[in-house]
C-alpha atoms as a PDB file:
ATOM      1  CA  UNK A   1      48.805 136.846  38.423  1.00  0.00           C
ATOM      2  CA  UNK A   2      47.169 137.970  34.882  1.00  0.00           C
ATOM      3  CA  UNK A   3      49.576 136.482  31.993  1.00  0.00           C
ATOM      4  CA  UNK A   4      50.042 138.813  29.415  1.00  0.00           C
ATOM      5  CA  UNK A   5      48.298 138.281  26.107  1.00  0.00           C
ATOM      6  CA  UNK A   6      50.401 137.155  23.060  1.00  0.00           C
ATOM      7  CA  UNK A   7      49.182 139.811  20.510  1.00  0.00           C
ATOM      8  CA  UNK A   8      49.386 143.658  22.045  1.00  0.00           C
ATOM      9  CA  UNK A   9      46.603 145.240  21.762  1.00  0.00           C
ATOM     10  CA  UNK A  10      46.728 148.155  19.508  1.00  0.00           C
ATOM     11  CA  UNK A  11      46.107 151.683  20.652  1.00  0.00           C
ATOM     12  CA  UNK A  12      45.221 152.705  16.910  1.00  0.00           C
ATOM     13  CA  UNK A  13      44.687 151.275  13.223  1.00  0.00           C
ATOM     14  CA  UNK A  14      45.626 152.925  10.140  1.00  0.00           C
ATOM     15  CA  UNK A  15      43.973 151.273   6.607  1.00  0.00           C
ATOM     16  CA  UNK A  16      46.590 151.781   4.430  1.00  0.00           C
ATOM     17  CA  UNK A  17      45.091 149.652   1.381  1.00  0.00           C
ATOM     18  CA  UNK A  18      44.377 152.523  -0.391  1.00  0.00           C
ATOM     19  CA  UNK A  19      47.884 153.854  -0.949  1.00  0.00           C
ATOM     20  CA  UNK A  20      50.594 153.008  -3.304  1.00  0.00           C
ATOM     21  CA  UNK A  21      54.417 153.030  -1.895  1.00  0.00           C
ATOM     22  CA  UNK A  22      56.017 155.140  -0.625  1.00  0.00           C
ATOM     23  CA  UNK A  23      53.069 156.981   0.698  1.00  0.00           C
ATOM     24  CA  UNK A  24      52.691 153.979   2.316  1.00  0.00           C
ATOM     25  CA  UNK A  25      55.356 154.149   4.464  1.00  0.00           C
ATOM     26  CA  UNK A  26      54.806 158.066   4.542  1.00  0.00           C
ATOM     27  CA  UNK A  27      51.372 157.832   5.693  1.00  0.00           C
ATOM     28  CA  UNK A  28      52.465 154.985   8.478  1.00  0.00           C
ATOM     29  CA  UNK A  29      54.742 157.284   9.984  1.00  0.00           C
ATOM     30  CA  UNK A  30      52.333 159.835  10.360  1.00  0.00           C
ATOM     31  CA  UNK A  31      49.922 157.614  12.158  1.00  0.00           C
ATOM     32  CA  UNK A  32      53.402 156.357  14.532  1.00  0.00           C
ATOM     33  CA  UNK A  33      53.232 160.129  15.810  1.00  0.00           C
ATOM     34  CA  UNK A  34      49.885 160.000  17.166  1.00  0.00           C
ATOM     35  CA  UNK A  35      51.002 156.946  19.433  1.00  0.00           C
ATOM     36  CA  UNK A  36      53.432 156.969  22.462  1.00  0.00           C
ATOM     37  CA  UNK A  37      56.644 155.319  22.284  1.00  0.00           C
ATOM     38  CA  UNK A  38      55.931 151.570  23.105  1.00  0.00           C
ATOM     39  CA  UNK A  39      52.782 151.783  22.009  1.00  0.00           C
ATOM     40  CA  UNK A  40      51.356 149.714  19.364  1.00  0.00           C
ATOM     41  CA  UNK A  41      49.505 150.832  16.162  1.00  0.00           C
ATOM     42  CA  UNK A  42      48.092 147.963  13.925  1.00  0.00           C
ATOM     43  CA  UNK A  43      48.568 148.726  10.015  1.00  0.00           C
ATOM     44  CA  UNK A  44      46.035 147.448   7.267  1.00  0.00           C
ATOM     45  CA  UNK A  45      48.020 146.625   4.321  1.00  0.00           C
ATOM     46  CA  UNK A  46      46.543 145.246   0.822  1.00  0.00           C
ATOM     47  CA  UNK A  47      49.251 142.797  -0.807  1.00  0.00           C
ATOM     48  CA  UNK A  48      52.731 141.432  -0.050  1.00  0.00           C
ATOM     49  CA  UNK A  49      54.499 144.362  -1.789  1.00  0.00           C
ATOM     50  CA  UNK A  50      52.776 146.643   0.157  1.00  0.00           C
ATOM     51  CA  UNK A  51      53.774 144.725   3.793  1.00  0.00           C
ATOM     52  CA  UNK A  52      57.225 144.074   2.467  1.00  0.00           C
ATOM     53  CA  UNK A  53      58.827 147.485   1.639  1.00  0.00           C
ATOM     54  CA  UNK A  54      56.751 148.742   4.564  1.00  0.00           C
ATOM     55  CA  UNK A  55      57.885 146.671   7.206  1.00  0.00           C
ATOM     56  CA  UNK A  56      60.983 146.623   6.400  1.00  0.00           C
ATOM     57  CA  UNK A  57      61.265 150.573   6.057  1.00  0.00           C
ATOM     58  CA  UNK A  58      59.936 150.877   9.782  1.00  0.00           C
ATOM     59  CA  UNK A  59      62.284 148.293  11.171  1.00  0.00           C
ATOM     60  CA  UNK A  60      64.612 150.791   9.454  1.00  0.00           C
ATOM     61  CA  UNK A  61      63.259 153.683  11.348  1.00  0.00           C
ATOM     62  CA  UNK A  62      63.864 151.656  15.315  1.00  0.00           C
ATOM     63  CA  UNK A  63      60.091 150.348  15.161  1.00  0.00           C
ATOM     64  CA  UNK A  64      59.729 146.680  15.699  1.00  0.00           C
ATOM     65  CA  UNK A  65      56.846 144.499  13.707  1.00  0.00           C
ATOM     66  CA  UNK A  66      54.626 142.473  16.658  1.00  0.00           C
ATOM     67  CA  UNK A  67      52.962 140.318  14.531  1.00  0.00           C
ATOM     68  CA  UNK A  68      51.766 140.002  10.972  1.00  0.00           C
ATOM     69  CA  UNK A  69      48.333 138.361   9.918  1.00  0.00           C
ATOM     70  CA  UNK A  70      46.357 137.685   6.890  1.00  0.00           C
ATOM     71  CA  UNK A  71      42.619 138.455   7.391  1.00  0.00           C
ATOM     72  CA  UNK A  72      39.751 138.837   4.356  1.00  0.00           C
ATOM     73  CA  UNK A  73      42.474 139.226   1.577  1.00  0.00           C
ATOM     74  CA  UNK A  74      44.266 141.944   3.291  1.00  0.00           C
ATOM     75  CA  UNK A  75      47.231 141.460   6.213  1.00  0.00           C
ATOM     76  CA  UNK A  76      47.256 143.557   9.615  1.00  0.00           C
ATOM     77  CA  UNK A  77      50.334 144.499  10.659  1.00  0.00           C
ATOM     78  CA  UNK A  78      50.897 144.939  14.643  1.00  0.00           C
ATOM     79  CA  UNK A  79      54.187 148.138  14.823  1.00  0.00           C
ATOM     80  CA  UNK A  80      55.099 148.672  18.304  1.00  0.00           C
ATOM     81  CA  UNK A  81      56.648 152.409  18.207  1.00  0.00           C
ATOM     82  CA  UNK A  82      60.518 152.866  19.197  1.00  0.00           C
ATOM     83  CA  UNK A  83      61.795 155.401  21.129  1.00  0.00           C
END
């Protein structure tokens, strides 16, 4: 038997650096509708203000955050999709 990894593997990624909140969170959602429900989609995100009000706004919204890691200044964001 395979185990199954730690980090899911994302099915998309959406650089969100370039936005200011909320488009943030605006623009997020729009990339959660091109992914299936349980699916993941990995979010680039450019400071801790950015990752805060975003994260929790989707946890808001029934998506759950995978994982969160910090990675050349910025932090990727793993969202698995809820139903």
């Amino acid at each position: 038997m395979t185990e199954e990894s730690k980090e899911a593997k994302p099915k998309a990624i959406a650089d969100l650096c370039g936005e200011v909140c909320p488009m943030t969170f605006v623009k997020a959602k729009l990339h959660l509708e091109r992914v299936a429900a349980g699916e993941v989609l990995e979010l680039v995100l450019k400071d801790d203000e950015q990752l805060r009000s975003t994260a929790m706004s989707l946890k808001e919204e029934g998506h759950r955050i995978e994982s969160v890691r910090q990675q050349d200044g910025r932090y990727h964001v793993l969202v698995r999709k809820g139903a």
